[in-house]
N, C-alpha and C. Protein backbone atom coordinates (compact mmCIF):
# COMPACT_ATOMS: atom_id res chain seq x y z
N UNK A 1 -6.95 -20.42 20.09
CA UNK A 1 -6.06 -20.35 18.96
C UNK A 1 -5.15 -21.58 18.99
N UNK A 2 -5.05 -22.78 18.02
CA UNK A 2 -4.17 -23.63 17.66
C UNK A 2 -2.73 -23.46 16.86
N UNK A 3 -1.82 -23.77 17.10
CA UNK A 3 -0.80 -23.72 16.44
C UNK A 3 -0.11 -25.22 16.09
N UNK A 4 -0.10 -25.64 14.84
CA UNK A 4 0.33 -27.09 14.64
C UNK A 4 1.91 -27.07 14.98
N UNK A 5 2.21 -26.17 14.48
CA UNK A 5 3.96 -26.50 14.47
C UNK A 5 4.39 -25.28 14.37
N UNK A 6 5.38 -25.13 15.76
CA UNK A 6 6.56 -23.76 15.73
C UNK A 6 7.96 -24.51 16.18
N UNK A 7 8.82 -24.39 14.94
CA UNK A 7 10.21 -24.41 15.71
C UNK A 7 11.23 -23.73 16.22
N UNK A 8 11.66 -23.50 17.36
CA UNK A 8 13.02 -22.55 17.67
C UNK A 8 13.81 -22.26 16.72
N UNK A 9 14.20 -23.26 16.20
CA UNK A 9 15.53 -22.95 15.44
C UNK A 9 15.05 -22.55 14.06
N UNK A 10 13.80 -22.25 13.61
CA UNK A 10 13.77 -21.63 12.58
C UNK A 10 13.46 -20.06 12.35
N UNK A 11 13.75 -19.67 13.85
CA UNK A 11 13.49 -18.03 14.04
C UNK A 11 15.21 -17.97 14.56
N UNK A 12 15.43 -16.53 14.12
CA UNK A 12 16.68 -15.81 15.47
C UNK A 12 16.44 -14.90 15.41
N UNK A 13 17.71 -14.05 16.07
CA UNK A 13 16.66 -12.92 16.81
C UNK A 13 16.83 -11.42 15.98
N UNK A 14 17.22 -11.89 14.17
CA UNK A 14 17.59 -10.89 13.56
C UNK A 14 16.65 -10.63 12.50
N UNK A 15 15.58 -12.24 12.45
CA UNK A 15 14.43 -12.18 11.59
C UNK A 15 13.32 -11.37 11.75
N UNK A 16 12.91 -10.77 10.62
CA UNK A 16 11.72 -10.12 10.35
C UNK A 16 10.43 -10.98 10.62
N UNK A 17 9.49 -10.64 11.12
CA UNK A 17 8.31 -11.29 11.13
C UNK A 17 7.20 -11.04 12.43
N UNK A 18 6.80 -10.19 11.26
CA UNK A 18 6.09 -9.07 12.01
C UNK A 18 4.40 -9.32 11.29
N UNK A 19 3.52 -8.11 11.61
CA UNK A 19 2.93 -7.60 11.01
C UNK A 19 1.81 -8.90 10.43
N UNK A 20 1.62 -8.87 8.42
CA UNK A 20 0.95 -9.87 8.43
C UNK A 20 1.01 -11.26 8.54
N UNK A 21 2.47 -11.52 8.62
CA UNK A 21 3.09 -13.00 8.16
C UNK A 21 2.80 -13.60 9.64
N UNK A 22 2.46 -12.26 10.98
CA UNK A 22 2.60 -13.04 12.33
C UNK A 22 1.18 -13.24 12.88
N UNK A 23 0.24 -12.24 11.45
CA UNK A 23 -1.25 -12.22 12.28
C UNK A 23 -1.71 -13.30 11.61
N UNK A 24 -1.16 -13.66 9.92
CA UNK A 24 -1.51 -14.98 9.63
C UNK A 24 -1.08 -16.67 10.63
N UNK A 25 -0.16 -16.37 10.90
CA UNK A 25 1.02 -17.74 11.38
C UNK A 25 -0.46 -17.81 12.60
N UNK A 26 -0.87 -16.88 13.05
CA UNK A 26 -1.36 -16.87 14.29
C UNK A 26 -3.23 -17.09 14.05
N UNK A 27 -3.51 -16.67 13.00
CA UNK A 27 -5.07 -16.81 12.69
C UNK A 27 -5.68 -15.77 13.47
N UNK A 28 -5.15 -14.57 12.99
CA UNK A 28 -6.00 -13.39 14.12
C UNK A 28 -6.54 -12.98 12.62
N UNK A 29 -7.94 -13.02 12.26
CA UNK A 29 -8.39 -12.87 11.46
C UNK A 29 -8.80 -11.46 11.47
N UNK A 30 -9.21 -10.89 12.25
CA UNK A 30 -9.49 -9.04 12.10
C UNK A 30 -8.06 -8.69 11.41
N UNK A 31 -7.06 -8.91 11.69
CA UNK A 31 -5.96 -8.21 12.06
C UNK A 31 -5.80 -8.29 10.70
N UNK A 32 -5.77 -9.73 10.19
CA UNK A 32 -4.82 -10.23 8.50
C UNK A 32 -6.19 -9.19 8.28
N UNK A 33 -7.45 -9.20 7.90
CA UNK A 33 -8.17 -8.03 7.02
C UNK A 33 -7.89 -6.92 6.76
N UNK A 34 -7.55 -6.28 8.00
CA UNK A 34 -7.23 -5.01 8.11
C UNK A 34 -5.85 -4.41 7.61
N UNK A 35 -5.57 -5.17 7.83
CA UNK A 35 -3.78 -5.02 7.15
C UNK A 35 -4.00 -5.40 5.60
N UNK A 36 -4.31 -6.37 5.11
CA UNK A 36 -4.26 -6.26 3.76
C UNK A 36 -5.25 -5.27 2.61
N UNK A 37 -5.85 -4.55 3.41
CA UNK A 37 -6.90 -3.77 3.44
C UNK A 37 -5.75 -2.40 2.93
N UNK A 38 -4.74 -2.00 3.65
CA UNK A 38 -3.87 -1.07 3.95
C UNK A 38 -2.72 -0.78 2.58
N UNK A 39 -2.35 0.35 2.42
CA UNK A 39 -1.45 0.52 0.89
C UNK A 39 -0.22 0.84 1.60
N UNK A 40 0.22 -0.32 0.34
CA UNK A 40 1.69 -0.76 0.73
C UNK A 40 1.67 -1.88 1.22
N UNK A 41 0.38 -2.78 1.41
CA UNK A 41 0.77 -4.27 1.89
C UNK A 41 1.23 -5.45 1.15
N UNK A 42 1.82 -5.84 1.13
CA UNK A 42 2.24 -7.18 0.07
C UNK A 42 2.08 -8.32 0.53
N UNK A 43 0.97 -8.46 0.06
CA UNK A 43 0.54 -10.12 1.10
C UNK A 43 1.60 -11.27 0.59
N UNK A 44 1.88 -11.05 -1.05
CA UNK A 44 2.83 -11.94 -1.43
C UNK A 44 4.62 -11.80 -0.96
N UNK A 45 4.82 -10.86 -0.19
CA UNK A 45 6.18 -10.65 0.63
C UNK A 45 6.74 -11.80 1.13
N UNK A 46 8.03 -12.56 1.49
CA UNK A 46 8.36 -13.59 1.51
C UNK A 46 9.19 -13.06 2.93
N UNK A 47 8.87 -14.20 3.90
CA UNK A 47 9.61 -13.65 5.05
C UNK A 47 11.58 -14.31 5.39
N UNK A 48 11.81 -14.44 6.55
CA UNK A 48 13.39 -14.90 6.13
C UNK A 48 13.41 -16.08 5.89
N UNK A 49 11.71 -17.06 6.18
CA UNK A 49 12.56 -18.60 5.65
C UNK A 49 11.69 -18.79 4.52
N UNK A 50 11.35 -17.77 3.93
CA UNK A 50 11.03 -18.01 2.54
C UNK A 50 9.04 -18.14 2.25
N UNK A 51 8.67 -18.12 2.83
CA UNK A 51 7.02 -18.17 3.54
C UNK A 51 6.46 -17.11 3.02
N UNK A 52 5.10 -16.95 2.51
CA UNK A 52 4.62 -15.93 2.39
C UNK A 52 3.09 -16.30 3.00
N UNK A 53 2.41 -15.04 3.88
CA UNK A 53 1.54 -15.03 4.83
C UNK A 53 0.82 -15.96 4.53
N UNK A 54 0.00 -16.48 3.49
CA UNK A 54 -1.10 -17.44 2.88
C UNK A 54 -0.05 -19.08 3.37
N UNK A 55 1.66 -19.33 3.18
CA UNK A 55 1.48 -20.67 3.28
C UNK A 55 1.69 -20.51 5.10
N UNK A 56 2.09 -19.61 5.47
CA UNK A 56 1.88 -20.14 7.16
C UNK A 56 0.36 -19.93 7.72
N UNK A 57 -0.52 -19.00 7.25
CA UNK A 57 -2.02 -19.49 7.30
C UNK A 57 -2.04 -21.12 7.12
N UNK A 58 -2.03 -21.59 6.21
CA UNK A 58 -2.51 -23.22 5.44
C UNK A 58 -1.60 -23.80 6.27
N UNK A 59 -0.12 -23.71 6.56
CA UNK A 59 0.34 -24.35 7.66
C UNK A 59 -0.12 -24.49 8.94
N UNK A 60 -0.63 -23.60 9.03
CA UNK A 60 -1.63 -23.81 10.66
C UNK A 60 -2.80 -24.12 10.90
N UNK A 61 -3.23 -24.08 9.59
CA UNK A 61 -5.03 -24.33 9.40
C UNK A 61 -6.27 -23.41 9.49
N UNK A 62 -5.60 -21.95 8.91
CA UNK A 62 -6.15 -20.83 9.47
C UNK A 62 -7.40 -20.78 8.55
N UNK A 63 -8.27 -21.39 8.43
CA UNK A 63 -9.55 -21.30 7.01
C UNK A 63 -9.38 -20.04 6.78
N UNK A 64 -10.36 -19.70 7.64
CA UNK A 64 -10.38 -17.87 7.34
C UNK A 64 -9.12 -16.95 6.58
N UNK A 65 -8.48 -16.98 7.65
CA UNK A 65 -7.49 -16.26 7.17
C UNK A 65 -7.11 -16.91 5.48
N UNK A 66 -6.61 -18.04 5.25
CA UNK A 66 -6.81 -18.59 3.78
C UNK A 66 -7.42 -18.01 3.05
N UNK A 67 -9.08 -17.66 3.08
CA UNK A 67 -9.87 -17.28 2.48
C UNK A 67 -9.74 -15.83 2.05
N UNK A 68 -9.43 -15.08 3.45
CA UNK A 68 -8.93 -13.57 2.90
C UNK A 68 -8.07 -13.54 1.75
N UNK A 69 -6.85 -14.39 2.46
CA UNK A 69 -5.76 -14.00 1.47
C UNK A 69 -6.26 -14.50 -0.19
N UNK A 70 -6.44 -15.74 0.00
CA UNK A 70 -7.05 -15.59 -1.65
C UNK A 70 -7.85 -14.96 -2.32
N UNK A 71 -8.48 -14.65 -1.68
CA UNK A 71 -10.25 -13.51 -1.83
C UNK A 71 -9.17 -12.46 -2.73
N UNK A 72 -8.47 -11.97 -1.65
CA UNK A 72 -7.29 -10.48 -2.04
C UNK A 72 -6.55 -10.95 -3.52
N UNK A 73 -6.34 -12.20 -3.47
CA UNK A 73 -5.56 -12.75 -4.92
C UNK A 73 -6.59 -12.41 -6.24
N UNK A 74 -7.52 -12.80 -5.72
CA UNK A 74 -9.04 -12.86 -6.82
C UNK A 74 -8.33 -11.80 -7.45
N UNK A 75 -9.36 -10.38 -6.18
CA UNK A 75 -9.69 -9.38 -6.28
C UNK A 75 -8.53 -8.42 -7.76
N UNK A 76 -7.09 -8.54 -7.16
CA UNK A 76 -5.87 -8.71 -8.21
C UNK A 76 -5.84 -8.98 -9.29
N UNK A 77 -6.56 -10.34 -9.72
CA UNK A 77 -6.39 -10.56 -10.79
C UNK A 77 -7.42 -10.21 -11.82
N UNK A 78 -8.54 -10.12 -11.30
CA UNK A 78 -9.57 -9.31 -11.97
C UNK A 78 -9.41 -7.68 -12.36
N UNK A 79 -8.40 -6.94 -11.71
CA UNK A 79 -7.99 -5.63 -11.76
C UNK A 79 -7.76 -5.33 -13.40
């Protein structure tokens, strides 16, 4: 697993960031499926520095994970 860029000072220790925003940041690709898979997920949820799971995927270079999340955008807009 690669990570291009994490900074300290853009976490403390009162931020949220959990769940999918941490399985994306991270490229655990089972995990982002399964979770956005799940009701009640909001892939478009914005975390405390403003991020939503798809740009810290593309920030890290997560293809896959990218691909889910947009796949899930499709899927949305075709509804």
């Amino acid at each position: 697993m690669h990570v291009k860029y994490l900074s300290l000072w853009e976490f403390d220790t009162c931020s949220e960031f959990g769940g999918l925003r941490c399985a994306s940041f991270f490229g655990v690709v089972e995990f982002v499926a399964a979770l956005i898979e799940m009701e009640g997920c909001d892939a478009d949820e914005r975390d405390f520095s403003g991020y939503m799971p798809l740009a810290w995927a593309a920030h890290n270079g997560h293809v896959e994970v990218i691909e889910i999340l947009l796949g899930r955008e499709e899927c949305r807009r075709t509804r």
